[in-house]
Structures are given as C-alpha cells and as structure tokens.
C-alpha atoms as a PDB file:
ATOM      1  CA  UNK A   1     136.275 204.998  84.814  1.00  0.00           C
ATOM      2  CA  UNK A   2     132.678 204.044  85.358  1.00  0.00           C
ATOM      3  CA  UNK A   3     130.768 202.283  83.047  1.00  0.00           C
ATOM      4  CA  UNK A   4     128.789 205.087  81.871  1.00  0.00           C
ATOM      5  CA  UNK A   5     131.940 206.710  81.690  1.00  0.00           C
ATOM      6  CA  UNK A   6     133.709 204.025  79.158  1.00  0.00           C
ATOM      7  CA  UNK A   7     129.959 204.178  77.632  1.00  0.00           C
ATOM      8  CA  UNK A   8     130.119 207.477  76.655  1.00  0.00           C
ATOM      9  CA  UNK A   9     133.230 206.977  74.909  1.00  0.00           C
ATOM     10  CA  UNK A  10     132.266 203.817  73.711  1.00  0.00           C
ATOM     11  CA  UNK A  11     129.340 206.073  71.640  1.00  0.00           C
ATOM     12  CA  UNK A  12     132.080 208.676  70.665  1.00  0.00           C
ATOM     13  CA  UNK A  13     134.227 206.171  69.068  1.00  0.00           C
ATOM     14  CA  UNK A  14     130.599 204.645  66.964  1.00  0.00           C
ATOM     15  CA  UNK A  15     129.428 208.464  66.120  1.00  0.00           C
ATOM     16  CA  UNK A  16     133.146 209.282  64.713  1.00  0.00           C
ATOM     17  CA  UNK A  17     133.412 206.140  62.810  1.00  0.00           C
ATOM     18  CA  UNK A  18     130.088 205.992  60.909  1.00  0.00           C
ATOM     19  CA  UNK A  19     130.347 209.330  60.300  1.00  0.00           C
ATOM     20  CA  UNK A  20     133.596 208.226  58.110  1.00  0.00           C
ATOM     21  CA  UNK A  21     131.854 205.406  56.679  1.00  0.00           C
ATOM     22  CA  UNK A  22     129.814 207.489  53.995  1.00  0.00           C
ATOM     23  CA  UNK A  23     132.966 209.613  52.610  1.00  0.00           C
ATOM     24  CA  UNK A  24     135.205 206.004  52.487  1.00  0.00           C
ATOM     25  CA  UNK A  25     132.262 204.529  50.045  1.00  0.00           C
ATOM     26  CA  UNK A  26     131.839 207.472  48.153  1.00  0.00           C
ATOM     27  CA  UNK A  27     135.304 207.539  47.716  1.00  0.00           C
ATOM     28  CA  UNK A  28     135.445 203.956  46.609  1.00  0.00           C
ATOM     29  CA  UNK A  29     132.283 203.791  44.722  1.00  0.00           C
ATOM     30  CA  UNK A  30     134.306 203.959  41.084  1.00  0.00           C
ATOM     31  CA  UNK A  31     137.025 200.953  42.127  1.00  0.00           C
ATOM     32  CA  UNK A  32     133.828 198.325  43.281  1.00  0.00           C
ATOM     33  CA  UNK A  33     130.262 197.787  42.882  1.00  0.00           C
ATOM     34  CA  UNK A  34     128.659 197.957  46.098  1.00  0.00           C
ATOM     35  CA  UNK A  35     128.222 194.940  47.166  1.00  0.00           C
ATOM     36  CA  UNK A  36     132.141 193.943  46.770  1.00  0.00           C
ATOM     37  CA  UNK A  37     133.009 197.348  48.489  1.00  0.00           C
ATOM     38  CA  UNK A  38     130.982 196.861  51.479  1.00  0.00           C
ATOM     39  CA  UNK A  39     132.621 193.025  51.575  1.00  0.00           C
ATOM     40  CA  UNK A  40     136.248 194.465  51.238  1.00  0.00           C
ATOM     41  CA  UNK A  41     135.588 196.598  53.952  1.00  0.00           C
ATOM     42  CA  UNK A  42     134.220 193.761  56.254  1.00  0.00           C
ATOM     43  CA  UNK A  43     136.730 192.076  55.641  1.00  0.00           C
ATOM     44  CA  UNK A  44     139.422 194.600  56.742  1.00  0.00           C
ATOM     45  CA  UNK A  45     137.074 194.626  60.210  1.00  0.00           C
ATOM     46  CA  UNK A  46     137.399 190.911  60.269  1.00  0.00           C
ATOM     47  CA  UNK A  47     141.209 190.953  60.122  1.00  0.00           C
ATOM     48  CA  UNK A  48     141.357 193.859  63.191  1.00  0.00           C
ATOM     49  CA  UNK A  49     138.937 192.907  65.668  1.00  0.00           C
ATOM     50  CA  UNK A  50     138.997 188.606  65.119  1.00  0.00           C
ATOM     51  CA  UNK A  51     142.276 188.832  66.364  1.00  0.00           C
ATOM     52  CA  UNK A  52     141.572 191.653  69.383  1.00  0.00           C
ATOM     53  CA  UNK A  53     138.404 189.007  70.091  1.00  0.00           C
ATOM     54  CA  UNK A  54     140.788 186.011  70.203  1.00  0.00           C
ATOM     55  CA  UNK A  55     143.759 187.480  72.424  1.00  0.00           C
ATOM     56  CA  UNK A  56     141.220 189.587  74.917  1.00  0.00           C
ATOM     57  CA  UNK A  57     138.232 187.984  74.735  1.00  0.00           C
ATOM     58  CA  UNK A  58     138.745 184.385  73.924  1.00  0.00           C
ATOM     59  CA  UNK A  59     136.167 182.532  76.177  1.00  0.00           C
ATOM     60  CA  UNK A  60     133.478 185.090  75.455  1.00  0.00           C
ATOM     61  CA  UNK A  61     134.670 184.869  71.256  1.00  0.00           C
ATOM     62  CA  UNK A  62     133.842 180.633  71.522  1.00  0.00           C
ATOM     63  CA  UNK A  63     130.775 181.570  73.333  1.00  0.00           C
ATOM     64  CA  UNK A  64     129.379 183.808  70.645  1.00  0.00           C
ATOM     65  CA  UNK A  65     130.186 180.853  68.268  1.00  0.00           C
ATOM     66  CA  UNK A  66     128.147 178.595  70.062  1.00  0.00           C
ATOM     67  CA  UNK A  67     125.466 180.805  69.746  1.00  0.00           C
ATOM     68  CA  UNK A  68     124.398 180.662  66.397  1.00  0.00           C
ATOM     69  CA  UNK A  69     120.901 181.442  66.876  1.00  0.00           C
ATOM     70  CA  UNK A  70     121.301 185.240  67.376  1.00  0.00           C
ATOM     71  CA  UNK A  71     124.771 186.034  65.791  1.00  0.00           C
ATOM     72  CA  UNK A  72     123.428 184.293  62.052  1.00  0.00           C
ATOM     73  CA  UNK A  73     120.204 185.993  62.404  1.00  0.00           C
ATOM     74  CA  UNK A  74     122.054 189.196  63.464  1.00  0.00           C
ATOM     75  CA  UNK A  75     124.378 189.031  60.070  1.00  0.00           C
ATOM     76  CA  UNK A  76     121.730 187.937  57.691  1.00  0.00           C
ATOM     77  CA  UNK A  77     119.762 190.923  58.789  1.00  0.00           C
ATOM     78  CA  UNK A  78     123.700 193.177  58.445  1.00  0.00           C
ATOM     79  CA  UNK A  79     124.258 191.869  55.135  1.00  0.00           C
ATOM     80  CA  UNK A  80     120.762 193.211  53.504  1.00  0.00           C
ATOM     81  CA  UNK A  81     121.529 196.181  55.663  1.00  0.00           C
ATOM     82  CA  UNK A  82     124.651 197.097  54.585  1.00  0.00           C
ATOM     83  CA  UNK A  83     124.485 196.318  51.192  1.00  0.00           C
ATOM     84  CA  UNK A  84     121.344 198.796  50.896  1.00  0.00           C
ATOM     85  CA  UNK A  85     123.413 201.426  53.047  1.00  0.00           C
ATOM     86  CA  UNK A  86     125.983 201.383  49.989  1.00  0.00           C
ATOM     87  CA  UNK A  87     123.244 201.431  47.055  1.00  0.00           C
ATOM     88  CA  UNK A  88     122.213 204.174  48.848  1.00  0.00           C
ATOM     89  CA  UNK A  89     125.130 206.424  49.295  1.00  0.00           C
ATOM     90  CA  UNK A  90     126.307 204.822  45.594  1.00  0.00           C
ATOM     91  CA  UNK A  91     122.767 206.832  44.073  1.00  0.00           C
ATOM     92  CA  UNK A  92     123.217 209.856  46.071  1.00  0.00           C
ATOM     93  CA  UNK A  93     126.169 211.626  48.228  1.00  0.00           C
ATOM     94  CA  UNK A  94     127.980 210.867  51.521  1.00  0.00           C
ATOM     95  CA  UNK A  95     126.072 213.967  53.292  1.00  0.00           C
ATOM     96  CA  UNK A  96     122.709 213.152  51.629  1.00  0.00           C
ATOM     97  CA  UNK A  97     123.123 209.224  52.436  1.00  0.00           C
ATOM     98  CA  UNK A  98     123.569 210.527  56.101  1.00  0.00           C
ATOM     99  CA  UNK A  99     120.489 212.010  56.604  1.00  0.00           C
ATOM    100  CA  UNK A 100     117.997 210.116  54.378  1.00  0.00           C
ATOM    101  CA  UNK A 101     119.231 206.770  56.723  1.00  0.00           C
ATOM    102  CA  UNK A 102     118.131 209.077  60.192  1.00  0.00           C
ATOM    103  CA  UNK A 103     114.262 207.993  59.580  1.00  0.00           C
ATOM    104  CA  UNK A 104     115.975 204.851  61.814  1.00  0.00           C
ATOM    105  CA  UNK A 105     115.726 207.177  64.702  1.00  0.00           C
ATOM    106  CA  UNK A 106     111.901 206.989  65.122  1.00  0.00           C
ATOM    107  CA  UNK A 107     112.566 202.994  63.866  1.00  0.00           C
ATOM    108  CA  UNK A 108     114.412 202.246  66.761  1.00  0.00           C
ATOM    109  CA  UNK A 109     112.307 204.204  69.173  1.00  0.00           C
ATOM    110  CA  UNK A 110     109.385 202.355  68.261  1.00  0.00           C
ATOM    111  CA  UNK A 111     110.941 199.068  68.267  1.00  0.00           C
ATOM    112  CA  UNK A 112     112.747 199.872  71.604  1.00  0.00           C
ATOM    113  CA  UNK A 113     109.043 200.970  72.970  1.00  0.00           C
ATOM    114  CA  UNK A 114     107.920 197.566  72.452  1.00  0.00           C
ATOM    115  CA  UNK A 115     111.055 195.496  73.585  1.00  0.00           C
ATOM    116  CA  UNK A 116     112.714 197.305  76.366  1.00  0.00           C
ATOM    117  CA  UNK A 117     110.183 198.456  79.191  1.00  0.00           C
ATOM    118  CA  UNK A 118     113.426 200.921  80.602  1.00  0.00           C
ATOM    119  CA  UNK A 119     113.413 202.614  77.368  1.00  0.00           C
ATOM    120  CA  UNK A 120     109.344 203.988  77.940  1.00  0.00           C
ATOM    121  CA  UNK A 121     110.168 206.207  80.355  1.00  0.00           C
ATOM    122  CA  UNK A 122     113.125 208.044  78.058  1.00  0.00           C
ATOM    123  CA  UNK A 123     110.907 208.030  74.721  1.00  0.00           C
ATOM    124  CA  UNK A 124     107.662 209.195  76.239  1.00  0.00           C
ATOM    125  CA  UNK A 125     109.252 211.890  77.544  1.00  0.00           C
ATOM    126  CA  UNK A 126     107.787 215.623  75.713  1.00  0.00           C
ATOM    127  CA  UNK A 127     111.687 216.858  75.735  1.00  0.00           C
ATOM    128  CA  UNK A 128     112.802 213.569  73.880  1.00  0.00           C
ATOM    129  CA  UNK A 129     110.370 213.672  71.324  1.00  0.00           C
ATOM    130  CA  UNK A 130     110.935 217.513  70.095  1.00  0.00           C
ATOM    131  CA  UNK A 131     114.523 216.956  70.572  1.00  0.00           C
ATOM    132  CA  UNK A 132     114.623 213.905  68.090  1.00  0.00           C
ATOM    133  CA  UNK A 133     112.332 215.686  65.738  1.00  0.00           C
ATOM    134  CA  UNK A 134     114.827 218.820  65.867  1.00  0.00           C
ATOM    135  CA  UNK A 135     117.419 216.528  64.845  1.00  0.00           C
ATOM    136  CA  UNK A 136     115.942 215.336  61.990  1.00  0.00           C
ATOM    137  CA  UNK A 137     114.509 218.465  61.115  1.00  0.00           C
ATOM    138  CA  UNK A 138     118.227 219.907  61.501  1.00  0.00           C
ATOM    139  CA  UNK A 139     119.795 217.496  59.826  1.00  0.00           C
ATOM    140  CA  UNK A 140     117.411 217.859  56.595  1.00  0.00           C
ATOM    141  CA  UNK A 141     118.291 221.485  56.250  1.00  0.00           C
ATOM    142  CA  UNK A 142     121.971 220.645  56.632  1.00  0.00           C
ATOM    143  CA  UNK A 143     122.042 218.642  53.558  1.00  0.00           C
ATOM    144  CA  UNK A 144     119.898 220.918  51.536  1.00  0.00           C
ATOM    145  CA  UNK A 145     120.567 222.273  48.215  1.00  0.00           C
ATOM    146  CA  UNK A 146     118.122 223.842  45.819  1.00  0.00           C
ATOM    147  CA  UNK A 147     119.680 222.557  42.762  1.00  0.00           C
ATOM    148  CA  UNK A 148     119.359 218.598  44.224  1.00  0.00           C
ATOM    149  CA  UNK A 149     116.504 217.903  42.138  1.00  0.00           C
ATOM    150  CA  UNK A 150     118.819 218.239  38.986  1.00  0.00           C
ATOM    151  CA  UNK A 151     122.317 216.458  40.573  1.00  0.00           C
ATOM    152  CA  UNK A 152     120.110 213.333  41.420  1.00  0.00           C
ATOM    153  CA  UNK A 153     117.853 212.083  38.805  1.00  0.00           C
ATOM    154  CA  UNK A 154     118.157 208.168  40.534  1.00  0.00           C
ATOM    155  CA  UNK A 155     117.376 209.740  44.307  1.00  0.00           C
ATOM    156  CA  UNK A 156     114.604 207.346  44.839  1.00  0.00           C
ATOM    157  CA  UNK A 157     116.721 204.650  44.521  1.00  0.00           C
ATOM    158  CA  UNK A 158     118.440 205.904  47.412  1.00  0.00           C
ATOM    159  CA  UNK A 159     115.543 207.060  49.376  1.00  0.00           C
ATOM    160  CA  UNK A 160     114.019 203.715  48.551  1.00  0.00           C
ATOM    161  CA  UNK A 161     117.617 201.933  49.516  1.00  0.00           C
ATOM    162  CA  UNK A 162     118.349 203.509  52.555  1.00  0.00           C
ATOM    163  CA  UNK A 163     114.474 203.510  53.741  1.00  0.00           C
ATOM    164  CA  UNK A 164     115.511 199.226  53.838  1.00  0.00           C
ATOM    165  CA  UNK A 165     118.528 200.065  55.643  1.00  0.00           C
ATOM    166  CA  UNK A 166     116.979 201.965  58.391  1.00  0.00           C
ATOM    167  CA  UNK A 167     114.642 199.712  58.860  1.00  0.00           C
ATOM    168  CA  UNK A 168     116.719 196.996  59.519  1.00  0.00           C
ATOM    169  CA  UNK A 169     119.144 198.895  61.365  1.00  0.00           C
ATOM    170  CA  UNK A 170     116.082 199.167  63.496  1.00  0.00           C
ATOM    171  CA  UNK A 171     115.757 195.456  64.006  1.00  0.00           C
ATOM    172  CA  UNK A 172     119.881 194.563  64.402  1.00  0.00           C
ATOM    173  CA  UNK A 173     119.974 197.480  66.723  1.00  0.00           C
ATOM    174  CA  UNK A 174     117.247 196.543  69.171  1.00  0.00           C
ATOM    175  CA  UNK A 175     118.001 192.383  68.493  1.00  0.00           C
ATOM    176  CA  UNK A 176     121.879 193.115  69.207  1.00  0.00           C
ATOM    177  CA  UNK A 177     120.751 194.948  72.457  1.00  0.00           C
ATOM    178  CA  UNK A 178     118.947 192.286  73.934  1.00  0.00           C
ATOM    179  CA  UNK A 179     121.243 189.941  72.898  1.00  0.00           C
ATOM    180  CA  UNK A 180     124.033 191.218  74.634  1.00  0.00           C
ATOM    181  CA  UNK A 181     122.117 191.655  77.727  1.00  0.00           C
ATOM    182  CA  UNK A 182     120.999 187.991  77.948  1.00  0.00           C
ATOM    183  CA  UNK A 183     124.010 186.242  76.357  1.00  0.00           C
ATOM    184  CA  UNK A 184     127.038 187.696  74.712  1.00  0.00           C
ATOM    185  CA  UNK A 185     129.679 189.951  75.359  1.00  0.00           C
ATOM    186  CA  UNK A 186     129.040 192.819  72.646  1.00  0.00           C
ATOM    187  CA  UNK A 187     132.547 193.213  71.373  1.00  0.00           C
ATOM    188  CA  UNK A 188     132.669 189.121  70.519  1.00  0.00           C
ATOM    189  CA  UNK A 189     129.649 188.919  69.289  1.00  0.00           C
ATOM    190  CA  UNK A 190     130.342 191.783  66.524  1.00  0.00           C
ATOM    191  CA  UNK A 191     133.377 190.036  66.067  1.00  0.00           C
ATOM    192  CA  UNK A 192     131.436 186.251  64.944  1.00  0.00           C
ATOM    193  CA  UNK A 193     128.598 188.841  62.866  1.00  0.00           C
ATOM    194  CA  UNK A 194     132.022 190.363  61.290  1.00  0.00           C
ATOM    195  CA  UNK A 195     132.662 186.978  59.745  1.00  0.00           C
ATOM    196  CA  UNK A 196     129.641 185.610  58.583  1.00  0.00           C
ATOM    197  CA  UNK A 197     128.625 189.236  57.374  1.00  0.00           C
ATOM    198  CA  UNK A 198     131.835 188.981  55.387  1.00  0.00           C
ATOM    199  CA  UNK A 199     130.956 186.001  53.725  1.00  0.00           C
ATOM    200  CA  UNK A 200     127.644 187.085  52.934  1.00  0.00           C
ATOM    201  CA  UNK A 201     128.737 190.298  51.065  1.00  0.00           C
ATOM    202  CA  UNK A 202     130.869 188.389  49.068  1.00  0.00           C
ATOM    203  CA  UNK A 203     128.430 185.950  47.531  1.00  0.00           C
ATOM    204  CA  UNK A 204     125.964 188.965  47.226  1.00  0.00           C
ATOM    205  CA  UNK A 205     129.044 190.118  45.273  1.00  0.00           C
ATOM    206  CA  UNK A 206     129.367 187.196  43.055  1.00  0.00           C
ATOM    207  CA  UNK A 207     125.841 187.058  42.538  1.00  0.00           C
ATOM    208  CA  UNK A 208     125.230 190.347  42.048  1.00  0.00           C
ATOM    209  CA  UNK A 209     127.965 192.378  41.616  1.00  0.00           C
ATOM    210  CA  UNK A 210     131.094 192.562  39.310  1.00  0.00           C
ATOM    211  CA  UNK A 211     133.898 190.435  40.978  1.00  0.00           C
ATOM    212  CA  UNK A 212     135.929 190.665  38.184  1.00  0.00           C
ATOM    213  CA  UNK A 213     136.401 194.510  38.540  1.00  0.00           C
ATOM    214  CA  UNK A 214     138.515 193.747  41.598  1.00  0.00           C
ATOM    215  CA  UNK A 215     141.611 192.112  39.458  1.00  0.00           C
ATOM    216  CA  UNK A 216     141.565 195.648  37.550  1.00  0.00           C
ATOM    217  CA  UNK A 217     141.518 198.173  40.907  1.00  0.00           C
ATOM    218  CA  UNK A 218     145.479 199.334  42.483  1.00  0.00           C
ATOM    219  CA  UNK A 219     146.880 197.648  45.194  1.00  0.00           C
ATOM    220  CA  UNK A 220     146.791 201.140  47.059  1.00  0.00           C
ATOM    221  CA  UNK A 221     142.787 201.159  46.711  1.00  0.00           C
ATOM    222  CA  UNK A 222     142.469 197.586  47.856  1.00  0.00           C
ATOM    223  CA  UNK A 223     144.429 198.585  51.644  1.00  0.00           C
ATOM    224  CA  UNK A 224     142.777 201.847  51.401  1.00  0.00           C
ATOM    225  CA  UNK A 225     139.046 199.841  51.382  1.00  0.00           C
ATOM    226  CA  UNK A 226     140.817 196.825  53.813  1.00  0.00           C
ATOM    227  CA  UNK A 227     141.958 200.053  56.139  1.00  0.00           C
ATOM    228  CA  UNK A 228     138.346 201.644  56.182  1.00  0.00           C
ATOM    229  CA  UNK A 229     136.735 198.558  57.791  1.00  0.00           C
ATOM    230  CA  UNK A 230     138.786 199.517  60.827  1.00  0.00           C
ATOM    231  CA  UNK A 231     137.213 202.689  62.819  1.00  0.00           C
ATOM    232  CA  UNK A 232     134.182 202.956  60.616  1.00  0.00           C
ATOM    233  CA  UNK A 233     133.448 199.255  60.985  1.00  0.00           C
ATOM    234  CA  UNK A 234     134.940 197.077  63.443  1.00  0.00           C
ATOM    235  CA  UNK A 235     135.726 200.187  65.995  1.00  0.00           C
ATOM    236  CA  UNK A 236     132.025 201.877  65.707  1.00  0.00           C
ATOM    237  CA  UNK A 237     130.107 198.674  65.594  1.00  0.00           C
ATOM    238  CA  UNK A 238     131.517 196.644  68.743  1.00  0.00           C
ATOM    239  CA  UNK A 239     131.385 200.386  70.100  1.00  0.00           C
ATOM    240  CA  UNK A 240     127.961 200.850  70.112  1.00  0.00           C
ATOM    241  CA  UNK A 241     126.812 197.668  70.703  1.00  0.00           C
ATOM    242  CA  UNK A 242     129.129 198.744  73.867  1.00  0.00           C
ATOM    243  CA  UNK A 243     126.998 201.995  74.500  1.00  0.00           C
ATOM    244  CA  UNK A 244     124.015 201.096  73.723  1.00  0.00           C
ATOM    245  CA  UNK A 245     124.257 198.265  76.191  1.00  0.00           C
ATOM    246  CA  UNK A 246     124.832 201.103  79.258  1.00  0.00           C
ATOM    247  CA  UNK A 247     122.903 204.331  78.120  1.00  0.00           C
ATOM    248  CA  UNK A 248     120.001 202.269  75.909  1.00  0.00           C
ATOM    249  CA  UNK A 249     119.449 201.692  72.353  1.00  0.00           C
ATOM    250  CA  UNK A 250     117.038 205.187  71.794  1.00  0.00           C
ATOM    251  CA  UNK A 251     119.488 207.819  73.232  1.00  0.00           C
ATOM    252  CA  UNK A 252     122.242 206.241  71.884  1.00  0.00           C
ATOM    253  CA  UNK A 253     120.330 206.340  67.867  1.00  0.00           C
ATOM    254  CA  UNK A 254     119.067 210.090  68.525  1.00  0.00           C
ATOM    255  CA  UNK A 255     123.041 211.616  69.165  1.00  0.00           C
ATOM    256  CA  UNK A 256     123.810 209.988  66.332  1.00  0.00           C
ATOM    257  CA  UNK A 257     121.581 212.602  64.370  1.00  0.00           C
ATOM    258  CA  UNK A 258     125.128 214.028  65.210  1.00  0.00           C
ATOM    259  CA  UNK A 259     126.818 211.836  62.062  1.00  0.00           C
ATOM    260  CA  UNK A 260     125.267 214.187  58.780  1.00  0.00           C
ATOM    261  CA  UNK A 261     126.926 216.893  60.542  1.00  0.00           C
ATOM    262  CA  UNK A 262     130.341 215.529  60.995  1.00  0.00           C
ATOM    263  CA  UNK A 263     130.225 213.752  57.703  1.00  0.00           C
ATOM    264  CA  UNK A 264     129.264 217.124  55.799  1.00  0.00           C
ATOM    265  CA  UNK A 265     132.516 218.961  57.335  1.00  0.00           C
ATOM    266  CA  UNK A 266     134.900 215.664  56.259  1.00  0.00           C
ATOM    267  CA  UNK A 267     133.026 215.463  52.592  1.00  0.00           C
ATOM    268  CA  UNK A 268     133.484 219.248  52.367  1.00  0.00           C
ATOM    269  CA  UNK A 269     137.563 218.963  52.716  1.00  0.00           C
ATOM    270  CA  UNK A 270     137.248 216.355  49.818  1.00  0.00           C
ATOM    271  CA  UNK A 271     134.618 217.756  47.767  1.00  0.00           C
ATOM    272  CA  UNK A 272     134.485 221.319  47.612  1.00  0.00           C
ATOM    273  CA  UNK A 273     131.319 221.966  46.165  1.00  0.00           C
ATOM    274  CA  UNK A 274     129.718 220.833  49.279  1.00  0.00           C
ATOM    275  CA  UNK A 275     129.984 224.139  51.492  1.00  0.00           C
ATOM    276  CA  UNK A 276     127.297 224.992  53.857  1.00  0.00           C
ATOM    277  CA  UNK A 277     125.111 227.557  52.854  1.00  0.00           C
ATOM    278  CA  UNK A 278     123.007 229.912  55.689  1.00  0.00           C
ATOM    279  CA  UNK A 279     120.186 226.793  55.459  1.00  0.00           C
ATOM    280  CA  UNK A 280     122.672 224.860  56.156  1.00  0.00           C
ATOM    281  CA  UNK A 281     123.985 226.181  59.179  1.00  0.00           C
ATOM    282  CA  UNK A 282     120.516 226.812  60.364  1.00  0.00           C
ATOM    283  CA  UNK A 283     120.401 223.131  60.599  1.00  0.00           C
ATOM    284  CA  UNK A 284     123.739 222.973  62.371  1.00  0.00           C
ATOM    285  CA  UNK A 285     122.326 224.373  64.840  1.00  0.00           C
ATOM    286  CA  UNK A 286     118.214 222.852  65.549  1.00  0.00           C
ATOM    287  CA  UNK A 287     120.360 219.568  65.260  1.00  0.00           C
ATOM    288  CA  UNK A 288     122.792 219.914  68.287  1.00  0.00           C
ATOM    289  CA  UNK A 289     119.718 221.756  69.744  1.00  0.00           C
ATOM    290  CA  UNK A 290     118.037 218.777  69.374  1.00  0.00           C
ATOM    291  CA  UNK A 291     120.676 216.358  70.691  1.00  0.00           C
ATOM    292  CA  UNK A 292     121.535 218.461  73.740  1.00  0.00           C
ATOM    293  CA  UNK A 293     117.415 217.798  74.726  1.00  0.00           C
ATOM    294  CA  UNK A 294     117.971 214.452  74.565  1.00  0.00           C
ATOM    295  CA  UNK A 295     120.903 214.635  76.902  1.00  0.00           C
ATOM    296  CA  UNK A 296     119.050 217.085  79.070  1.00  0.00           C
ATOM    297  CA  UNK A 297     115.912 214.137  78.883  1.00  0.00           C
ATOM    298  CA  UNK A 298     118.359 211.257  80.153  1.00  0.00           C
ATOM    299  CA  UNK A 299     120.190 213.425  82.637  1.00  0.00           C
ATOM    300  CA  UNK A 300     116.826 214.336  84.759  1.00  0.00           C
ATOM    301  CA  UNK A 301     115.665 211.267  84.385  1.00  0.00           C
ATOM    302  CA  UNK A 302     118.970 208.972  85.913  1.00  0.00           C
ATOM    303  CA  UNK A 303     118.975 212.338  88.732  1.00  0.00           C
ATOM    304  CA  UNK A 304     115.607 211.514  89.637  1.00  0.00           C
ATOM    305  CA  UNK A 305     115.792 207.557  89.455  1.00  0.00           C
ATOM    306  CA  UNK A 306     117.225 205.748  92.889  1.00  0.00           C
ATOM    307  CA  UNK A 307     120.479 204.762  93.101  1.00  0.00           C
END
C-alpha cells in the first residue's frame, strides 16, 4: 500500500477509536472521578503500545526519549487536555461531549494556517470552509434534544470544560505534527507522551481526585477501564499522529466531525433514550455532506498539484 493508502486507514482506526472513547467514560464515570479514570485508561495504552514501541520500533522509542523537549511539552499540554475532555463528558453525555469538543475544528485550522504553509491552500479553499461549517452545523442538530435544558442543569461546566480541551487539542495537534515531521517517528513518540501523560493523570488524581474510590471498584471494572485505553487511546492516538502526518492536520480534524455520529449510534445500543429524532437525522446528513466537501476539496487539489 501507499502511504496515503496506510494514511487513510491510519485516520479510520483514530475516527473509530475516539468515537469509543466518550461511551467507555460515560460508562465508567460512577467507578472513578475523572481524573483517575482518564489515568486508568492511560495506563492500559501504556501497557499495549510501550511494548509494540520497544519490539518494532526500538531505535526510534530511545530517540523520542532523548527528546524531551517536545514529548514533555506534548504531555503536559495531554494531561490538562484530557482531564478537561472527561469533566466534560462527566457534566454532560457521550453524544453531547462529542460535539461541544468539534469547536477544535476551526482551532486547528487556524493554528495550522499559521504553522504549516501546505495547509493554506486546503483551508482557504470556499468548498473547505462550507464543508467544515456543515459539519458542525450537522453535528449540532444530531445531538439535539428539546428537553436538554432540563437533563443538564451543570452544562456550562462542560461547555466551559471541553471549550479547554479543544483548545489544546488545537495546540498538541498542530505541535505533534511538526514534531513528527522534524524529529520523531509518530507511533514512538505517542508511546514516551503515553507514559509521562500517565503519570501526570495520576497525581492530578491524588491531588484532585478520590484515589481511595479505586480500592472499592470490581476487578471486572478495573480491566474493563485498563482494556479501553487500547483502540480509543493508544490505537487512535499513534493513528492519527500517523494520518495527520500524510493527509495534514486540517483534513484530518474536519472528518472527524464524523465521531458525534458514530458515537450517537454506539451510546444509543447502551442507552436507549438516546434515539435520533427527524432533527437528528437532518444532521446525519449536512454532516457527511459536509465531510464528503472536504474530501472533494483535497482530492482536486492533490489532482491538480504536480507529481
């Protein structure tokens, strides 16, 4: 396969997984507080892809170490992040979560604008623009309900939570693309942020949290939260540090306007007061509208570039 090929699948792999990663904290969200939960879960990522990173990629894995420049500053910025990502989905739902965290699509386009000259000619386009707007617009309507007012009195705290979490998504996404251009091998390099981001959970935990709830949860709950660190985590992450790498950072954060979608349809086998009303599948459809302009945008562009 080409490496747009393996790129695409690369992105598959990090739209399937984070689209998990709301229903396995909302499913979790009564054993831990948030900040344990989202360090249990980085910690089952640790113990999948440390080991993939030392067999397959163990010269590029001591590299990343020796870099600790971009790979501490990358985690810092993934610990805030993903604690804030939990808080939020804690305060609201895994649909609602979803969307709300989307405002990193225009994030990431801005901060791409400024970092990556390639990425101009993709985020200036007309096509590009309505098609990212259509997926937020689409994705809004998905997770609409007129009765939300009443079923989430602390929204705000979410809105408020996952507004930080987009915004720093922003930053780690367009700060872990240049990285890996310049210096490290994406996979490794998620693999040493795995670690330290791990270690900074857990002493948000301590600090913050309640580490003494974690004596009192089943074993079954601790390997189901280990477990979940594994596609929605160590899988998506390396992923799409993978994609993003080949097809660039704003293309790669518009299809993932795809995730509210594919989380709604999981949440609604679990929770079964979460079917899609007509709105609903209004939004369905302006959001793979949307996404398929954005494909349409980056195929006429690469068929009218040299080769």
């Amino acid at each position: 396969m080409s490496q747009k090929q393996k790129a695409s699948i690369a992105l598959s792999l990090a739209i399937l997984g984070w689209s998990f990663s709301p229903i396995c904290i909302r499913y979790l969200q009564d054993a831990y507080d948030p900040f344990t939960q989202a360090g249990i879960r980085y910690l089952g990522a640790v113990l999948f892809i440390v080991p993939y990173c030392f067999f397959f990629y163990k010269k590029s894995f001591q590299l990343a170490f020796s870099r600790p420049i971009p790979t501490i500053i990358l985690s810092a910025i993934n610990v805030i992040m993903q604690a804030t990502w939990t808080i939020g989905v804690y305060y609201s739902t895994a649909s609602l979560g979803q969307i709300l965290v989307k405002i990193q699509i225009p994030i990431v386009a801005f901060f791409s604008f400024i970092v990556f000259a390639e990425e101009r000619s993709l985020i200036k386009r007309p096509l590009f623009i309505i098609g990212s707007l259509l997926g937020i617009a689409g994705s809004i309507l998905l997770i609409y309900k007129p009765s939300s007012g009443n079923e989430f009195p602390y929204l705000y705290r979410a809105v408020l939570s996952l507004f930080i979490s987009a915004f720093l998504w922003g930053i780690y996404c367009v700060y872990g693309k240049y990285t890996v251009e310049r210096e490290l091998h994406p996979i490794p390099m998620f693999g040493v942020i795995s670690i330290y981001t791990t270690i900074g959970l857990f002493l948000l935990g301590c600090l913050l949290g309640e580490p003494g709830r974690i004596a009192q949860v089943n074993i079954s709950i601790h390997l189901l939260a280990i477990f979940s660190g594994l596609l929605p985590i160590a899988v998506a992450h390396s992923s799409f540090h993978y994609a993003q790498w080949h097809l660039g950072s704003a293309f790669c954060n518009t299809l993932l306007t795809l995730n509210p979608l594919i989380t709604h349809f999981i949440a609604l086998l679990l929770w079964k007061n979460e079917s899609l009303n007509i709105i609903q599948w209004t939004g369905t459809f302006v959001l793979l509208t949307g996404c398929l302009w954005v494909l349409l945008t980056q195929s006429n562009i690469k068929s009218q570039s040299p080769e």
